[in-house]
Protein backbone atom coordinates (compact mmCIF):
# COMPACT_ATOMS: atom_id res chain seq x y z
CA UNK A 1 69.86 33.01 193.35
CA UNK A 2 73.45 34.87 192.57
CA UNK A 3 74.38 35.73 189.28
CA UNK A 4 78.09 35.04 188.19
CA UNK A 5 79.50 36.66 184.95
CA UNK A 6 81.27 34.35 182.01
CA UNK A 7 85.00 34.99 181.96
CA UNK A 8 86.11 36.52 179.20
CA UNK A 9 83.23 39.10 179.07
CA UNK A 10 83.04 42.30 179.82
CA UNK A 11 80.66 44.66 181.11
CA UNK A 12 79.11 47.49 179.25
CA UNK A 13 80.44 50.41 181.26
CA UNK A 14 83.88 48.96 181.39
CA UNK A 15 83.56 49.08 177.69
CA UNK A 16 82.73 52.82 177.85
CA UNK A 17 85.65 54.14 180.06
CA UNK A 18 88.41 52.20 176.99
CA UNK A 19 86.00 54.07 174.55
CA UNK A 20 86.68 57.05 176.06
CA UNK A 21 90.50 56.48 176.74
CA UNK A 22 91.08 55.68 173.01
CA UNK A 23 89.16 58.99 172.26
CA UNK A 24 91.06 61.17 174.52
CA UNK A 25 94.82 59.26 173.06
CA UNK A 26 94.01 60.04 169.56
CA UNK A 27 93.05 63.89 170.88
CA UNK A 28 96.26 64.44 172.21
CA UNK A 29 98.22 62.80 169.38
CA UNK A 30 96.33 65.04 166.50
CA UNK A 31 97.10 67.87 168.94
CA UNK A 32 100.66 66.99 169.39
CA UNK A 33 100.65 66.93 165.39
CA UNK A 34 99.33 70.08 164.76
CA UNK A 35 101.74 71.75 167.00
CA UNK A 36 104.56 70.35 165.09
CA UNK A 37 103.38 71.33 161.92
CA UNK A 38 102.63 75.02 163.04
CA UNK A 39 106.34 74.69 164.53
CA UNK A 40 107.75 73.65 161.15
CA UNK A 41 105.90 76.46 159.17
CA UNK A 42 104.96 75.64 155.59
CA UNK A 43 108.52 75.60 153.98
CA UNK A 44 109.59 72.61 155.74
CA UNK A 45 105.58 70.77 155.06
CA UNK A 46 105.16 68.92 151.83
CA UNK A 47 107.15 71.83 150.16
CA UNK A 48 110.29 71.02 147.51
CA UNK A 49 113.67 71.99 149.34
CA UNK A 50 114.74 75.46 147.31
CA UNK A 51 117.18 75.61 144.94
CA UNK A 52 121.07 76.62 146.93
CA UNK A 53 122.43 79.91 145.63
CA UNK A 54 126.24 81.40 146.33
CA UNK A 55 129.08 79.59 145.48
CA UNK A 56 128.38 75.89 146.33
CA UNK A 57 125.04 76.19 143.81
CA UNK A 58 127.28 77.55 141.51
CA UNK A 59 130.55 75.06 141.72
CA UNK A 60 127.86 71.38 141.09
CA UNK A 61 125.94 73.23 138.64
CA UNK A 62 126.09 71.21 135.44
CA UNK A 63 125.49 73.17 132.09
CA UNK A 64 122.44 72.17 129.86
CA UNK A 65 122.80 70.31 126.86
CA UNK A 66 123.48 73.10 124.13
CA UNK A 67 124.69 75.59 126.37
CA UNK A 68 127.39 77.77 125.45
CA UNK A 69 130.29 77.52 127.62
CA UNK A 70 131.53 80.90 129.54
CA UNK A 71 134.08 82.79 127.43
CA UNK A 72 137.55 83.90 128.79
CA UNK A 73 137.99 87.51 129.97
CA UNK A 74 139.97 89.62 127.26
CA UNK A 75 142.80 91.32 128.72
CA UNK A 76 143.22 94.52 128.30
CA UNK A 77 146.18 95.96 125.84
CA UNK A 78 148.08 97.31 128.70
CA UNK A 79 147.71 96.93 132.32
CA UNK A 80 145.85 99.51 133.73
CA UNK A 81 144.75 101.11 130.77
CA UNK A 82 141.18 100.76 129.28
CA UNK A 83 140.94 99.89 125.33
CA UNK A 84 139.75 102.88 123.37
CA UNK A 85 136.15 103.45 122.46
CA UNK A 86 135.14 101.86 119.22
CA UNK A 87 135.47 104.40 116.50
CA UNK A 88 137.82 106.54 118.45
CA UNK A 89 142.18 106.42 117.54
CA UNK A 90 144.20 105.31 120.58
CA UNK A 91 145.96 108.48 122.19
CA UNK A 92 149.16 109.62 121.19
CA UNK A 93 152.37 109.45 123.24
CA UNK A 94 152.75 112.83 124.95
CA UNK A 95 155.37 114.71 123.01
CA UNK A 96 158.71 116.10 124.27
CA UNK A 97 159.16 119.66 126.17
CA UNK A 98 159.66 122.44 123.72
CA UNK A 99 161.37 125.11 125.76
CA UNK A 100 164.38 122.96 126.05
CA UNK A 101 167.41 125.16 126.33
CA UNK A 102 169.28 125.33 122.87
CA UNK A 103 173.13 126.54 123.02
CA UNK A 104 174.15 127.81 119.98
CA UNK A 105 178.08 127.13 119.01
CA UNK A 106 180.54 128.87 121.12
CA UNK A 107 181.86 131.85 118.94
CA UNK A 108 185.56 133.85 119.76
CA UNK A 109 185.01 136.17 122.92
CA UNK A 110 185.89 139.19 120.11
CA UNK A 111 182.86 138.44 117.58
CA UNK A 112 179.77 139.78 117.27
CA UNK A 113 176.71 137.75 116.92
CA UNK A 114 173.12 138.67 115.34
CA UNK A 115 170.17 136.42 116.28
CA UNK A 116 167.06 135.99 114.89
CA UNK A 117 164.92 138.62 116.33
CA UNK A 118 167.59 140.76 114.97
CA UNK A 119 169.90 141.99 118.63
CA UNK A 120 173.40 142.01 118.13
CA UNK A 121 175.42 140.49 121.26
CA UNK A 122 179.04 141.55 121.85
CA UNK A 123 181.33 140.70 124.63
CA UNK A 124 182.48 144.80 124.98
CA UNK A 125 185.06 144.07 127.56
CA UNK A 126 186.30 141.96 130.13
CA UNK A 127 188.16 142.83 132.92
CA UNK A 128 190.28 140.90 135.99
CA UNK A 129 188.68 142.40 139.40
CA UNK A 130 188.32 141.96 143.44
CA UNK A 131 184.53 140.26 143.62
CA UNK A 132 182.63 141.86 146.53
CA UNK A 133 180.29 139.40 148.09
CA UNK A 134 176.69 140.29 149.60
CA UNK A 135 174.03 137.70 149.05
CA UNK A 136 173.57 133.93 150.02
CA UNK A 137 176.58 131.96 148.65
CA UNK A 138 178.72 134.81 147.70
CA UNK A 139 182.11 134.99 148.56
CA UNK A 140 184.29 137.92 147.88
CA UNK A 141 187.53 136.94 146.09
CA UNK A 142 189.19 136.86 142.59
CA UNK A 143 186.98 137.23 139.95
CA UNK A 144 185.81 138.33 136.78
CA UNK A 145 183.91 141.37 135.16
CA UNK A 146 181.91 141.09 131.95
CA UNK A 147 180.35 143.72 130.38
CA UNK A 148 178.27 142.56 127.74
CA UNK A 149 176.43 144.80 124.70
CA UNK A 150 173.33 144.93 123.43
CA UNK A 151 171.96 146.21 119.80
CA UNK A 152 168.30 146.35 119.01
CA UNK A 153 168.15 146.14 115.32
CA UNK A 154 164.44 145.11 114.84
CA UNK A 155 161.62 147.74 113.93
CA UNK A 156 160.05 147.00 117.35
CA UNK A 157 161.39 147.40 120.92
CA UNK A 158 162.39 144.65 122.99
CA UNK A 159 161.95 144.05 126.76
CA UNK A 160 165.47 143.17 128.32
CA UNK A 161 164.48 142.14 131.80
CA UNK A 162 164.57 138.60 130.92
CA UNK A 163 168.08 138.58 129.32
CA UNK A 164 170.57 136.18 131.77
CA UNK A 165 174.27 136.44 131.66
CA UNK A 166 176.68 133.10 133.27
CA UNK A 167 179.85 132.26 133.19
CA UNK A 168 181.88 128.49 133.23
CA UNK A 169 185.69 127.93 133.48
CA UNK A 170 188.15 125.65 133.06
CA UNK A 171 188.26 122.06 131.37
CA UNK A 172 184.97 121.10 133.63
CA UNK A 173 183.31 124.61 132.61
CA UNK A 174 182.78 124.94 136.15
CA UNK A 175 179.69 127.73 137.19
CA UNK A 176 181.32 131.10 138.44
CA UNK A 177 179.42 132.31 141.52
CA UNK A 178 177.75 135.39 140.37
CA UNK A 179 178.80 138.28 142.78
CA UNK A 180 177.10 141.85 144.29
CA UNK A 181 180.22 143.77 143.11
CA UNK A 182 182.42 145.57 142.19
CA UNK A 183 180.31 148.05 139.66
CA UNK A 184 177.44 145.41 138.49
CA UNK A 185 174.49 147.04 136.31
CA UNK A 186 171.87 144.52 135.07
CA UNK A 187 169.95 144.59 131.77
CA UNK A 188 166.53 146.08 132.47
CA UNK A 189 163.22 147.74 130.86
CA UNK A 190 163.00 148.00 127.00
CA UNK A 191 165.61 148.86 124.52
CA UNK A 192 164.08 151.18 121.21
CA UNK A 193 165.36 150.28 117.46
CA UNK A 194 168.75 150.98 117.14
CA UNK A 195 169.46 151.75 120.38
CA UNK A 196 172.61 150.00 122.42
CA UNK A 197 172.02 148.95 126.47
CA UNK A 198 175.10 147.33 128.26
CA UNK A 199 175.15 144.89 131.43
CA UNK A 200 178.02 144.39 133.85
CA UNK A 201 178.22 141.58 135.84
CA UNK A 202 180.63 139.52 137.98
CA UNK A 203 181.52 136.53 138.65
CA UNK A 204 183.90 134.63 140.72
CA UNK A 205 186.80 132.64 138.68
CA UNK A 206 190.01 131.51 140.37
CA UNK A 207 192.97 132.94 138.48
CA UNK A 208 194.46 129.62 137.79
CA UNK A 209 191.30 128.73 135.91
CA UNK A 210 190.71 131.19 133.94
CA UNK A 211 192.10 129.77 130.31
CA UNK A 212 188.67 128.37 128.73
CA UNK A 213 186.21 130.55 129.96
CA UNK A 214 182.27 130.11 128.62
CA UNK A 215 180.21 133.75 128.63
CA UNK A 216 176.55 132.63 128.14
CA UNK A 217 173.82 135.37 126.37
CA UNK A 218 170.08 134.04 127.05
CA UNK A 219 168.48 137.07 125.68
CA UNK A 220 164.94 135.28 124.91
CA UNK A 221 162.48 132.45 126.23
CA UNK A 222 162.64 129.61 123.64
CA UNK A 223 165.87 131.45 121.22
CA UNK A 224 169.30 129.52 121.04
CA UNK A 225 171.51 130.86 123.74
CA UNK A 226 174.65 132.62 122.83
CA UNK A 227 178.09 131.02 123.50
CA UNK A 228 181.22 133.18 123.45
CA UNK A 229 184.39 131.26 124.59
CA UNK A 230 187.85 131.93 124.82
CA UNK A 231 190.89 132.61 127.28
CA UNK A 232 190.10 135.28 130.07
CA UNK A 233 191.81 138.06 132.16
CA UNK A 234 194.52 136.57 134.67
């Protein structure tokens, strides 16, 4: 006698093979979800997103209740300068040059003047000559000679290397070219107490020019220069 099976039954090892396909799906999906997860890492797994830093953090920040707002930036008192320490004075302007040259008033070409230190200056003479030229610039020509004296009457000697000797002419007070020659003797070394020195120099003046002429005497760093002026040799 054959044995027929109800419909809508099923057998006990078909039963076992679904079993085992159900067991094997969920295998591979908790599989396929660890792998994910390890894939992720930890910051991106049930953890709070960070808070942004930089500039966009900063720009939707909203201050706290109570918070003191940001004060302005205090601009310096001048550009480019920095304020002065606390308990310290501002510094001071820097002050003016003090061995500005000082001409003293133009005396007669005939008088004698006494400076400080106590020289005497003189125009001693002052002759029309033929200029001889030598160095750079010169040019030999009409032109004058000035001899100019010297009297040491301090207690102490005084070094004469230093003293300088120009001329200027007419209404401009042009500069005379100073020239090699004829007969030129600079000041030099030291003069004693009492003693005299002399200095001959030349300088080029045209003859038509020669009605104001300016002798200059710069006998000392820092001492008023001595001005003789008057009408000159033609």
């Amino acid at each position: 006698m054959s044995t027929t099976s109800t419909p809508g039954t099923h057998s006990p090892s078909r039963r076992r093979r679904t079993v085992i396909w159900l067991v094997a799906i969920a295998l591979v999906l908790g599989l396929g979800g660890a792998i994910w997860a390890a894939n992720r890492g930890p910051s991106e797994v049930g953890s709070p997103s960070p808070t942004p830093d930089g500039p966009e953090a900063t720009a939707g920040a909203t201050p706290s209740p109570g918070a003191s707002p940001t004060e302005p930036a205090v601009d310096d008192p001048q550009d480019g300068e920095s304020p002065a320490p606390e308990g310290e004075s501002p510094a001071e302007p820097p002050t003016a040059p003090t061995d500005v040259l000082v001409m003293a008033e133009p005396v007669p070409l005939d008088e004698t003047v006494v400076v400080d230190s106590g020289l005497t200056v003189t125009v001693q003479d002052l002759e029309a000559v033929e200029g001889t030229g030598q160095g750079a610039g010169e040019v030999a020509g009409p032109a004058v000679r000035v001899t100019v004296a010297i009297t040491n009457g301090a207690a102490a000697p005084t070094a004469l290397g230093a003293v300088i000797v120009n001329v200027t002419y007419g209404a401009d007070q042009v500069p005379g070219v100073e020239l090699s020659g004829p007969g030129v003797k600079r000041f030099s070394g030291e003069l004693a107490p009492g003693d005299t020195a002399s200095g001959v120099f030349v300088f080029a003046v045209p003859v038509g020019e020669r009605d104001r002429l300016q002798i200059t005497v710069d006998h000392a760093a820092g001492a008023p220069i001595v001005v003789f002026e008057g009408s000159g040799p033609t």
